[in-house]
Structure formats: structure tokens, C-alpha cells
C-alpha atoms as a PDB file:
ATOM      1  CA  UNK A   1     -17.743  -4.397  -0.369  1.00  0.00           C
ATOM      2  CA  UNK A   2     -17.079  -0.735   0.546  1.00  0.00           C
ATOM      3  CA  UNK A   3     -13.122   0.066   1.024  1.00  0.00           C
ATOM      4  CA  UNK A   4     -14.036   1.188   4.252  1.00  0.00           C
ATOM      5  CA  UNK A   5     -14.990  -2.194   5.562  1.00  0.00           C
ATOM      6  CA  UNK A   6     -12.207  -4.015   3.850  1.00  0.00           C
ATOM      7  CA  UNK A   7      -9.940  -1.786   5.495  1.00  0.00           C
ATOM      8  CA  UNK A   8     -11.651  -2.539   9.117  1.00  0.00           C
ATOM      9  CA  UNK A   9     -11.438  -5.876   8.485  1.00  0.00           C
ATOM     10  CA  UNK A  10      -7.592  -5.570   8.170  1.00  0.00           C
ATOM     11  CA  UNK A  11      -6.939  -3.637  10.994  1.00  0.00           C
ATOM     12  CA  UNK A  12      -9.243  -5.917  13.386  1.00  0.00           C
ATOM     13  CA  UNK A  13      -7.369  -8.784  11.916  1.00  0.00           C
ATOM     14  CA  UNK A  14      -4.011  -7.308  12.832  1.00  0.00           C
ATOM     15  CA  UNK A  15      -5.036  -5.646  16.046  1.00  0.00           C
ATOM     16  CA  UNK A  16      -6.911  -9.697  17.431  1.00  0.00           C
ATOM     17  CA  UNK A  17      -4.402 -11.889  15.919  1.00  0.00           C
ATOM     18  CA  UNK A  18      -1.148  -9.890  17.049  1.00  0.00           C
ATOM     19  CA  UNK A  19      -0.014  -9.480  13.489  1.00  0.00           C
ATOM     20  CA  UNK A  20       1.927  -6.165  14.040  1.00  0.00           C
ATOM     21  CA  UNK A  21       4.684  -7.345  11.415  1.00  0.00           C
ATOM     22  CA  UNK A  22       2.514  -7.236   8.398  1.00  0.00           C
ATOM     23  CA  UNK A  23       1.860  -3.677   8.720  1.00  0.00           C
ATOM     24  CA  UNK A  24       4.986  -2.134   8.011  1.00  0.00           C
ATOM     25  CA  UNK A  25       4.871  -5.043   4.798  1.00  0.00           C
ATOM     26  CA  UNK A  26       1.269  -3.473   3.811  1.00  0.00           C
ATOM     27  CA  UNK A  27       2.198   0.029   4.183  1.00  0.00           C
ATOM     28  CA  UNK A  28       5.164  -0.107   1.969  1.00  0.00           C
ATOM     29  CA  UNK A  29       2.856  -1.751  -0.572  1.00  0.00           C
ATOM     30  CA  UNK A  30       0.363   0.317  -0.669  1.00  0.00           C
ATOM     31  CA  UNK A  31       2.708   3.288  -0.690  1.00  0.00           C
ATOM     32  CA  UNK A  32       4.380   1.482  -3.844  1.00  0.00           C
ATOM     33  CA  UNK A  33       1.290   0.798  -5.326  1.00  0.00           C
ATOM     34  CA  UNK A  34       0.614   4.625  -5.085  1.00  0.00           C
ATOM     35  CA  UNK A  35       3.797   5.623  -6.640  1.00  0.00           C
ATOM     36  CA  UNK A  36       2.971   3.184  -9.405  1.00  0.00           C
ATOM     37  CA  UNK A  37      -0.370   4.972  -9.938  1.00  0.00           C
ATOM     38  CA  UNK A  38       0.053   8.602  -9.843  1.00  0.00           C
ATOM     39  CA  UNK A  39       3.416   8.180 -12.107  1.00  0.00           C
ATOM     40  CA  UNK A  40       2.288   6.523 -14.644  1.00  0.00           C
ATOM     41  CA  UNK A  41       1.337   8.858 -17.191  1.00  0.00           C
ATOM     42  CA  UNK A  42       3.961  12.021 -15.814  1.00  0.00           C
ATOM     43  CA  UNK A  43       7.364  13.288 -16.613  1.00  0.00           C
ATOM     44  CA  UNK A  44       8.544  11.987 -13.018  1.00  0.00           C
ATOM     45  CA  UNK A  45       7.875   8.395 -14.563  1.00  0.00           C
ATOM     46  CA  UNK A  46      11.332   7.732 -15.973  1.00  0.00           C
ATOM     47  CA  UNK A  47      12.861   8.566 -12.936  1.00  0.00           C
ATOM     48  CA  UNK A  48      11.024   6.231 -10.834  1.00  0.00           C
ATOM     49  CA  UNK A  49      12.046   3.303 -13.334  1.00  0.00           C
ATOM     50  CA  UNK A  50      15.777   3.603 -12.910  1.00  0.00           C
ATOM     51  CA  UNK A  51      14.947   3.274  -8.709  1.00  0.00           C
ATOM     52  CA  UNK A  52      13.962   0.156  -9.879  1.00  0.00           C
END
């Protein structure tokens, strides 16, 4: 599975079942998820612990 299609999948799930509240959940996740990532091996990392 591509992460193209997985992503389609999503959105047509959200846009036929009227799920418009799980996107702001999913956004902030991924846009976690993508802190975790690119700060894991810079100086910015300590920083981002104590937020936590």
C-alpha cells in the first residue's frame, strides 16, 4: 500500500461518513509525530522534552 492511497482512503472516509472531528485529532498527531521525528537526534531535542 502506497501512502498515497492510504491517505485517500482517509479523506474519503471522513469526507462520506461526516467525520469532520477526527481531523483536527489526526492533524495534531501527525504534526506531533513530526516533531518527534525530525528532533530526535538535534540540539532542539531537550527543549521539546521539557514541553512535555
Amino acid at each position: 500500500m502506497s501512502k498515497i492511497y492510504i491517505l485517500k482512503e482517509l479523506w474519503d472516509f471522513l469526507r462520506v461518513r461526516k467525520k469532520w472531528w477526527l481531523a483536527p485529532i489526526l492533524i495534531v498527531l501527525v504534526l506531533l509525530g513530526a516533531l518527534i521525528v525530525l528532533t530526535e537526534s538535534t540540539a532542539v531535542a531537550p527543549f521539546v522534552y521539557t514541553l512535555f
